[in-house]
N, C-alpha and C. Protein backbone atom coordinates (compact mmCIF):
# COMPACT_ATOMS: atom_id res chain seq x y z
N UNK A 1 204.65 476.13 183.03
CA UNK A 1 204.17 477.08 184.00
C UNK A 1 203.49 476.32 185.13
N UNK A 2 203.95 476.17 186.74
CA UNK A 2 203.19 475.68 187.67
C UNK A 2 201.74 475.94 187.83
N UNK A 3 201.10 475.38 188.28
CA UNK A 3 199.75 475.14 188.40
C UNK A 3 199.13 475.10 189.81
N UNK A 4 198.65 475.50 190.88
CA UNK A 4 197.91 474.90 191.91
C UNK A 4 196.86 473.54 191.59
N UNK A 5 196.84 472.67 192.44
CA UNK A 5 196.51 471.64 192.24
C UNK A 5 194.75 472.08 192.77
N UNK A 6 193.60 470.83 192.21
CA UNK A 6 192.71 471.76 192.77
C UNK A 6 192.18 471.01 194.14
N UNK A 7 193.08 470.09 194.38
CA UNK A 7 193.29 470.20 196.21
C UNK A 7 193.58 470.85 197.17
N UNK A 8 194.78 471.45 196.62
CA UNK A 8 195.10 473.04 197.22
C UNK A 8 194.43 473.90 197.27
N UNK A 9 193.57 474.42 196.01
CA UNK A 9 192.51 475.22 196.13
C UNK A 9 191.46 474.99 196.99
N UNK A 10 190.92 473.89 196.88
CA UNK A 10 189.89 473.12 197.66
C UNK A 10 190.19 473.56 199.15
N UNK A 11 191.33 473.14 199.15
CA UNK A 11 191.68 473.26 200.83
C UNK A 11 191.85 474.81 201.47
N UNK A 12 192.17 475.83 200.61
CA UNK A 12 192.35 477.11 200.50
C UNK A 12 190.36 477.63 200.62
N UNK A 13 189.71 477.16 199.91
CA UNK A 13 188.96 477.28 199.61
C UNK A 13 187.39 476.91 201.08
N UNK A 14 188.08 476.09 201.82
CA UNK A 14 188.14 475.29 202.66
C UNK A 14 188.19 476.58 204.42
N UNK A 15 189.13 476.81 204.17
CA UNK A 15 189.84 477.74 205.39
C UNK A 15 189.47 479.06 205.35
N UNK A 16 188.85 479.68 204.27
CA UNK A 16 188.62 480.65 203.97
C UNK A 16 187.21 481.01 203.92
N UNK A 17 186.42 479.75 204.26
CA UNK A 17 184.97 479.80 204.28
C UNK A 17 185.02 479.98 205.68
N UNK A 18 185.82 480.06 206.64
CA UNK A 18 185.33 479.67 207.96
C UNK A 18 185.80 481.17 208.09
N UNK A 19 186.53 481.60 207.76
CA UNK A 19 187.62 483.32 208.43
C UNK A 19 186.81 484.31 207.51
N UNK A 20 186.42 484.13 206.58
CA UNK A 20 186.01 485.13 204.96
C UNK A 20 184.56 485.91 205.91
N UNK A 21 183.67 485.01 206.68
CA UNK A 21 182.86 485.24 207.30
C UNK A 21 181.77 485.34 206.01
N UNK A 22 181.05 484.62 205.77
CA UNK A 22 180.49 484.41 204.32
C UNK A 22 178.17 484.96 205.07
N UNK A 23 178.61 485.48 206.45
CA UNK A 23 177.23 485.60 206.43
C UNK A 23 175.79 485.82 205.92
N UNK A 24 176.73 487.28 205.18
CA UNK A 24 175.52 487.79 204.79
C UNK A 24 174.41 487.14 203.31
N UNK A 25 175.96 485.88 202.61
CA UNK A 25 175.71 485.68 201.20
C UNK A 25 174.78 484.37 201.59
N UNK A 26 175.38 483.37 202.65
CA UNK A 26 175.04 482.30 203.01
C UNK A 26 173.53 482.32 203.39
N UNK A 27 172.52 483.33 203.66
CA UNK A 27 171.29 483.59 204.25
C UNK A 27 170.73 484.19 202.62
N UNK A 28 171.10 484.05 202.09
CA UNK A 28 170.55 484.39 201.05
C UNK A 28 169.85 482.56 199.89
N UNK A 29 168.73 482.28 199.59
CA UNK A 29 168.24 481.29 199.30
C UNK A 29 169.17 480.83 197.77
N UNK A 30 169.46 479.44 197.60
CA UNK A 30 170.28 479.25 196.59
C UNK A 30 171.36 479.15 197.11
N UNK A 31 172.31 478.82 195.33
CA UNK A 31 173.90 478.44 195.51
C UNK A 31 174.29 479.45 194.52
N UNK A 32 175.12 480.29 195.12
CA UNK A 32 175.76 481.06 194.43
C UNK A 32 177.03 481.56 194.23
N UNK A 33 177.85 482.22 193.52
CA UNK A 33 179.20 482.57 193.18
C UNK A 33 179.04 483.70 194.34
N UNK A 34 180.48 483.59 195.08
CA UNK A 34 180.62 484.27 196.25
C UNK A 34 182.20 484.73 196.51
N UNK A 35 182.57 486.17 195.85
CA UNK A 35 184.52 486.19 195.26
C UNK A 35 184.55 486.31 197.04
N UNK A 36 186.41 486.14 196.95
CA UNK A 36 187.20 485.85 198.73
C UNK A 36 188.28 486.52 197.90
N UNK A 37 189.74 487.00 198.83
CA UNK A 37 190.54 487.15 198.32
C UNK A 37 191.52 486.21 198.68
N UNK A 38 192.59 485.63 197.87
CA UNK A 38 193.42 484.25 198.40
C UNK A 38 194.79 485.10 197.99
N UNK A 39 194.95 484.40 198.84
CA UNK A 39 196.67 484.88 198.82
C UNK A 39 197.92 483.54 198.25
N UNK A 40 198.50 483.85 196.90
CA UNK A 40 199.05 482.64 196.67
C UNK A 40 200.62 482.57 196.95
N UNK A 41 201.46 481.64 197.54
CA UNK A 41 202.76 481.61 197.67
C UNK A 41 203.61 480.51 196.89
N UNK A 42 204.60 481.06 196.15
CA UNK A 42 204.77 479.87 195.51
C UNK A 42 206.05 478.82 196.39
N UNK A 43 206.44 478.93 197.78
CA UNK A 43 206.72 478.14 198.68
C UNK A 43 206.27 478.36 200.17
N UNK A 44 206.79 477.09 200.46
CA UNK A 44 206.62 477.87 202.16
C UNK A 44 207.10 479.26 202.89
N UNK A 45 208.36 479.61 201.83
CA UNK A 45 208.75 480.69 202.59
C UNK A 45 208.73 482.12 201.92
N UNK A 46 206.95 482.00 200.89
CA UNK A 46 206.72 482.93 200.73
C UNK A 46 207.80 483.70 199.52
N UNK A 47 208.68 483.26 198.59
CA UNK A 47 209.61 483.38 198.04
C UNK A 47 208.97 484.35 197.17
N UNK A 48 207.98 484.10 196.31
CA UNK A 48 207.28 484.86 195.43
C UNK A 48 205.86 484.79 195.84
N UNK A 49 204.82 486.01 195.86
CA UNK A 49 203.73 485.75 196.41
C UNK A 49 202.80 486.72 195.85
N UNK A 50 201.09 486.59 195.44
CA UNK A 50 200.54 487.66 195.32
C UNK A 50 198.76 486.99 195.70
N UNK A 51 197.95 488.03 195.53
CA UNK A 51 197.17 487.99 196.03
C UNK A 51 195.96 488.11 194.88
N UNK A 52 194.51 487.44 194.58
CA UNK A 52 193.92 487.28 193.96
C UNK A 52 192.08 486.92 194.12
N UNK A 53 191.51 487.67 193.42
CA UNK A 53 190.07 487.58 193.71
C UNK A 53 189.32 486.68 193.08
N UNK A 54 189.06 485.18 193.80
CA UNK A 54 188.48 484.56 193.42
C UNK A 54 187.07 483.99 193.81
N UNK A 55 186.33 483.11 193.20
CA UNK A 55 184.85 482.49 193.14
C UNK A 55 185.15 481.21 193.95
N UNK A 56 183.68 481.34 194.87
CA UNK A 56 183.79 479.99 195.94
C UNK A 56 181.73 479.67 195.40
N UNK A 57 181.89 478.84 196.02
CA UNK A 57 180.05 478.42 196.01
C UNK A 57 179.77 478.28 197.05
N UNK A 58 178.76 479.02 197.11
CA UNK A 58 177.76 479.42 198.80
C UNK A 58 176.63 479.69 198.37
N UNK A 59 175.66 479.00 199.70
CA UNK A 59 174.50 478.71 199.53
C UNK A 59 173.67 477.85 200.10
N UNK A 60 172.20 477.81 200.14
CA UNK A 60 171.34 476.33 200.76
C UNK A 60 171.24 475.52 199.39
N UNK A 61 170.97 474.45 199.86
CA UNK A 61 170.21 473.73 198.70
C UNK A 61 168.90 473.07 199.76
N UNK A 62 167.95 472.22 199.03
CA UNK A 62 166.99 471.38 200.02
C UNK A 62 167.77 469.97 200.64
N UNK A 63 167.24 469.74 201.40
CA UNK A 63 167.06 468.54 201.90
C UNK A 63 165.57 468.02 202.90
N UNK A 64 165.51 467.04 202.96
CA UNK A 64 164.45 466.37 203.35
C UNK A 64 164.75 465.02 204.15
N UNK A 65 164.54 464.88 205.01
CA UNK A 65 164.34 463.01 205.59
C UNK A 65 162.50 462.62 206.02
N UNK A 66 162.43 461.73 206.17
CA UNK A 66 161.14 460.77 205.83
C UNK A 66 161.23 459.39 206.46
N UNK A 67 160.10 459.15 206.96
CA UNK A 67 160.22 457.46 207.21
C UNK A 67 160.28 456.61 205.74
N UNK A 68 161.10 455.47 206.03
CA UNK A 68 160.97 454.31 204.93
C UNK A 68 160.14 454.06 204.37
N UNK A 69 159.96 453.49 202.89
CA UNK A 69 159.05 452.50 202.58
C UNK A 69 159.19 451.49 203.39
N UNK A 70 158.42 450.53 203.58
CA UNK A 70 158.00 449.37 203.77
C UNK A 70 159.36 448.33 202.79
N UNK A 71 159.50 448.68 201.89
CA UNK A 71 160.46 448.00 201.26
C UNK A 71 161.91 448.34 201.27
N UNK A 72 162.12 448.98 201.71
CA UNK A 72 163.87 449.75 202.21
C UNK A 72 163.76 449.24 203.31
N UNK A 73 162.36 449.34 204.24
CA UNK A 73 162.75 448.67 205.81
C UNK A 73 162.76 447.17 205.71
N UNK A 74 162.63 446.13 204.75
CA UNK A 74 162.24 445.23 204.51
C UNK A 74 163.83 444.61 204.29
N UNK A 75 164.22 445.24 202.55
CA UNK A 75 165.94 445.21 202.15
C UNK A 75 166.95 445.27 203.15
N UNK A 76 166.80 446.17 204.19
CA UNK A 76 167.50 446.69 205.03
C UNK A 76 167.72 445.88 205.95
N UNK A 77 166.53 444.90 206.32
CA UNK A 77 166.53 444.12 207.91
C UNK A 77 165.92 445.02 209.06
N UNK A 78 165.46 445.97 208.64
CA UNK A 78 164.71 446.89 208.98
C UNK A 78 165.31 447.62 210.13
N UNK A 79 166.76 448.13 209.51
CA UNK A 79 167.87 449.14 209.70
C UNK A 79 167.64 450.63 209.67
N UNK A 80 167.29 450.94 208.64
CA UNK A 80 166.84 451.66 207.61
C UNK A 80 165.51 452.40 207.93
N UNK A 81 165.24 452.95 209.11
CA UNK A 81 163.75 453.14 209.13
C UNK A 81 163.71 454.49 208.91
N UNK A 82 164.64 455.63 208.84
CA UNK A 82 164.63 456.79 207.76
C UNK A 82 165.53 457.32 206.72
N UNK A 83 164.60 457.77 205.65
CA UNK A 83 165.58 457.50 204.75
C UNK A 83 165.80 459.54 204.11
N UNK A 84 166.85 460.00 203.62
CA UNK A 84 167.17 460.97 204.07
C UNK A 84 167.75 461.34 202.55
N UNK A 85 167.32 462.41 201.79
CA UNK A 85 167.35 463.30 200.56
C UNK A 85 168.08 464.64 200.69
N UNK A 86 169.31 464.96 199.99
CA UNK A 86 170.13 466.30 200.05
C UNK A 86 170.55 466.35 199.04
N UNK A 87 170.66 467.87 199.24
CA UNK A 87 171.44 468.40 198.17
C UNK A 87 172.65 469.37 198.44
N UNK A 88 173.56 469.31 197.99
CA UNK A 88 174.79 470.47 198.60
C UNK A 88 175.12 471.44 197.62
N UNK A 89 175.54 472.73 198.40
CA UNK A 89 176.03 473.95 197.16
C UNK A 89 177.33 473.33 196.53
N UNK A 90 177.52 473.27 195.16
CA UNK A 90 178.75 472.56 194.84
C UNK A 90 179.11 473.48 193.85
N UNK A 91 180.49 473.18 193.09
CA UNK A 91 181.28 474.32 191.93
C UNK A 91 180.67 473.12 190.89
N UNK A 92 180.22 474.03 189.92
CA UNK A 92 179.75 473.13 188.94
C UNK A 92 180.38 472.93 187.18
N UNK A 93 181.22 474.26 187.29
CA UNK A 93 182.84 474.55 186.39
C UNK A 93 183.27 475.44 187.32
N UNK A 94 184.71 475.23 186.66
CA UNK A 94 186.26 475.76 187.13
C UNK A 94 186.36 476.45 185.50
N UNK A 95 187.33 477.31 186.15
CA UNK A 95 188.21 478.06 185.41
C UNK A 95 189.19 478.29 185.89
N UNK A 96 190.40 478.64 184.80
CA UNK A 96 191.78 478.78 185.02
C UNK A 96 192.07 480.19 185.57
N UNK A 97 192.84 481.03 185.98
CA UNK A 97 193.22 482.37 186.04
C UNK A 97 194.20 482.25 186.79
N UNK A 98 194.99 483.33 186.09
CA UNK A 98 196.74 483.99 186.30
C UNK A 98 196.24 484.87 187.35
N UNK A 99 197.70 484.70 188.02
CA UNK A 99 197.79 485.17 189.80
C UNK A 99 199.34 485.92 188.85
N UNK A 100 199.65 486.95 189.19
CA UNK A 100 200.58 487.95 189.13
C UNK A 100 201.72 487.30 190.65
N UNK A 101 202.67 487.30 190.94
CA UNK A 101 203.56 486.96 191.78
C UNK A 101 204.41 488.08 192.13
N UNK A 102 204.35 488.20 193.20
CA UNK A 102 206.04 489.10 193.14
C UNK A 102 206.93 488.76 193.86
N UNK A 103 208.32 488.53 193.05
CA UNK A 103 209.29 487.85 193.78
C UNK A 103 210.42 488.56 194.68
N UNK A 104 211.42 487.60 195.17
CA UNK A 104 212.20 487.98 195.71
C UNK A 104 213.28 489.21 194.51
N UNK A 105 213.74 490.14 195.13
CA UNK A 105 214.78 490.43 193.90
C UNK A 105 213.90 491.19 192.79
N UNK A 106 212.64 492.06 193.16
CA UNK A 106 211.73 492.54 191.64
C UNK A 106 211.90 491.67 190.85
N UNK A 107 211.44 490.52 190.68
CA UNK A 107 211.32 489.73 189.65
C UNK A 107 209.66 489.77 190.11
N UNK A 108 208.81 488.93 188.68
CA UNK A 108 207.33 488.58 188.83
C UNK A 108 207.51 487.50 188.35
N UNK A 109 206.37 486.54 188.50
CA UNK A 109 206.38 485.06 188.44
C UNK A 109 204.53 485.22 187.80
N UNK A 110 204.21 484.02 186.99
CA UNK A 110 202.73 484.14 186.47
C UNK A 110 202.68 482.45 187.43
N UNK A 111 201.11 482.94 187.87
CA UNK A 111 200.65 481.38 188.37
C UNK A 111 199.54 481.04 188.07
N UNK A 112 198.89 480.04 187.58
CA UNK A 112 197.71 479.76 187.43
C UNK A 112 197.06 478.91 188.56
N UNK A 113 195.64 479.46 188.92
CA UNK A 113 195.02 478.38 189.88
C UNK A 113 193.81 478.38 188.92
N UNK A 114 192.56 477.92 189.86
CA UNK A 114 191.28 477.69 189.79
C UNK A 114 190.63 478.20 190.57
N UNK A 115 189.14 478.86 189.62
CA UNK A 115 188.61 479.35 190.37
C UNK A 115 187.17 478.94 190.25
N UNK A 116 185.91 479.32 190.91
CA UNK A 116 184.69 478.31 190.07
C UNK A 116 184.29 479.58 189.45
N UNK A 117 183.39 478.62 188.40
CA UNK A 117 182.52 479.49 187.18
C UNK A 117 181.75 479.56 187.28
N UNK A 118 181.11 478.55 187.77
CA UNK A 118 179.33 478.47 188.27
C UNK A 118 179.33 477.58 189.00
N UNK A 119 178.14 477.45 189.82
CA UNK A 119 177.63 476.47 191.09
C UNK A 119 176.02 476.14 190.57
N UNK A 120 175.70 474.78 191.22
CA UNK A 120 174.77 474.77 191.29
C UNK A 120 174.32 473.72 192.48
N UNK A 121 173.11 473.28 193.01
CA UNK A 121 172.45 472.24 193.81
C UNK A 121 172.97 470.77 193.30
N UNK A 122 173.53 470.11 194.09
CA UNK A 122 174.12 469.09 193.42
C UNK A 122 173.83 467.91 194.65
N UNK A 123 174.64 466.51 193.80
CA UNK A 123 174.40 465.57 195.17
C UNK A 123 175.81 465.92 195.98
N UNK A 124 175.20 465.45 197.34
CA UNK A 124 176.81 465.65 197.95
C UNK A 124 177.37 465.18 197.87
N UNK A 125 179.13 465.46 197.88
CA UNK A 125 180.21 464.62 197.72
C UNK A 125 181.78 465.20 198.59
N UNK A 126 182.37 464.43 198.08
CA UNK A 126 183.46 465.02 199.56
C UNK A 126 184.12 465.73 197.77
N UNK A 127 184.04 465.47 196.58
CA UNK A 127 185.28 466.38 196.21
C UNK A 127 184.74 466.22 194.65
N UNK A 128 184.85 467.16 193.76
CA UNK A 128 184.07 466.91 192.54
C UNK A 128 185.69 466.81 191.84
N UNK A 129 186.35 467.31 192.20
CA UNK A 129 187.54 467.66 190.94
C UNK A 129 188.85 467.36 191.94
């Protein structure tokens, strides 16, 4: 059974934060589970396709910057003269879930993607999974 990769999702996941319009959740303090609806195709030309309610992570976390120690500006060559603490909303599990398809010809197709399970304050990173 095909799978979405969870780059695809990512990237789905990605495009949909900017159009989904995530205002009202994003002003809210914390990282939290925030469903979108995604639309899945299983080619470019839309051959079999359906649509599905899934979990994104949205949210603040803290961050902080600060002048150096004396010893980071020291290590550094005294490069380094602030030094800068974050945290990002991140998916902290995935889960699997079946997407229903409908094909060309009344046929149905089952697809599995990913969706997140929970989020939490994490370090940042460009990609956990």
């Amino acid at each position: 059974m095909p799978m979405a990769s969870p780059q695809a999702l990512l990237i789905c996941l990605l495009v949909l934060a900017v159009t989904e319009g995530w205002d009202q959740e994003a002003a809210i303090p914390g990282c939290h589970l925030h469903p979108f609806n995604v639309t899945v195709r299983s080619d470019r030309q839309g051959t079999c396709q359906g649509s599905h309610v899934a979990q994104a992570c949205v949210g603040h976390c803290e961050s902080s910057a600060f002048p150096s120690r004396y010893s980071v500006l020291a290590a550094s060559g005294y490069r380094h003269n602030i030094t800068s603490v974050s945290q990002c909303c991140t998916i902290s599990s995935l889960k699997k879930v079946k997407v229903q398809l409908q094909c060309v010809g009344d046929r149905r197709r089952e697809l599995e993607i990913f969706t997140a399970r929970a989020c939490q304050c994490d370090m940042c990173r460009l990609s956990r999974f």
